[in-house]
Protein backbone atom coordinates (compact mmCIF):
# COMPACT_ATOMS: atom_id res chain seq x y z
CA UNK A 1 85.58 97.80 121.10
CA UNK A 2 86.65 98.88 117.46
CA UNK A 3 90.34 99.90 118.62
CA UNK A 4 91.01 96.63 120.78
CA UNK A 5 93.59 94.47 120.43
CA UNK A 6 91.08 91.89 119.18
CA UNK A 7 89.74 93.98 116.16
CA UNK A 8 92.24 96.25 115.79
CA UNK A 9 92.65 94.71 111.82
CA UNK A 10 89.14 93.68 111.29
CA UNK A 11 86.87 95.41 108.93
CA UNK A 12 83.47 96.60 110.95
CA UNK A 13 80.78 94.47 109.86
CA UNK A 14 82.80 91.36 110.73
CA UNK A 15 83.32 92.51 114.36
CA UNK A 16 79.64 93.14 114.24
CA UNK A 17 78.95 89.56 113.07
CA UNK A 18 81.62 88.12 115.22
CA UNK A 19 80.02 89.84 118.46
CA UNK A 20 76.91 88.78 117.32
CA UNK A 21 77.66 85.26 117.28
CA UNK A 22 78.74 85.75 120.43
CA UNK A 23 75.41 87.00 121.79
CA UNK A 24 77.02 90.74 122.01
CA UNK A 25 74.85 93.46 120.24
CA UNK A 26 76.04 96.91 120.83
CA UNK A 27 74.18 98.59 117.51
CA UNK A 28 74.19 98.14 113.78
CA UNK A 29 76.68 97.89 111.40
CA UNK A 30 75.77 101.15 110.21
CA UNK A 31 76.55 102.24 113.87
CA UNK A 32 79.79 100.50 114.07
CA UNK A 33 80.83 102.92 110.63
CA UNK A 34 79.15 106.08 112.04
CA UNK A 35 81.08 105.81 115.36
CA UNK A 36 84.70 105.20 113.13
CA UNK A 37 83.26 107.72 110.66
CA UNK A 38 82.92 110.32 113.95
CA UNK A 39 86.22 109.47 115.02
CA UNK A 40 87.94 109.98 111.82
CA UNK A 41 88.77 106.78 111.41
CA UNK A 42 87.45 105.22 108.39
CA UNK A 43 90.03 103.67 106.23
CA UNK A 44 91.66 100.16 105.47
CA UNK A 45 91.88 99.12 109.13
CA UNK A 46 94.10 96.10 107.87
CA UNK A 47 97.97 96.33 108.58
CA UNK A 48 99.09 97.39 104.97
CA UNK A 49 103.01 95.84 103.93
CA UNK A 50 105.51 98.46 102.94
CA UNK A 51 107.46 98.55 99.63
CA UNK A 52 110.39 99.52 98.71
CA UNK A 53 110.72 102.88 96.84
CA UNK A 54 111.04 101.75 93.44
CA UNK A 55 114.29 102.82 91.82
CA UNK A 56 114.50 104.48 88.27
CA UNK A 57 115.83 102.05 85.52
CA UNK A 58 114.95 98.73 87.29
CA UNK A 59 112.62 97.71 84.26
CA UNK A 60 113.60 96.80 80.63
CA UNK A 61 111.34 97.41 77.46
CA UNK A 62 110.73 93.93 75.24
């Protein structure tokens, strides 16, 4: 449920709360961590942006 394409960038406890709105309960919240914990996969779960390597010399001193 945590790796669909639904919640793939959703932090835990609001795909627990959305499911649960939804009449879905499938454990607690500290079930939904313990099962990404287990799997290794505890981390930002969010799409993170990329930036540019920053070059050498690009700033100036006032």
């Amino acid at each position: 449920m945590l790796r669909s394409d639904r919640f793939v960038d959703v932090a835990p406890a609001e795909v627990w709360a959305t499911l649960l709105d939804e009449g879905v309960y499938l454990g607690s919240q500290s079930t939904f961590y313990r099962l990404l914990r287990q799997a290794g996969e505890v981390r930002e779960r969010r799409r993170q942006a990329s930036h540019a390597a920053c070059q050498g010399g690009t700033r100036t001193r006032r």
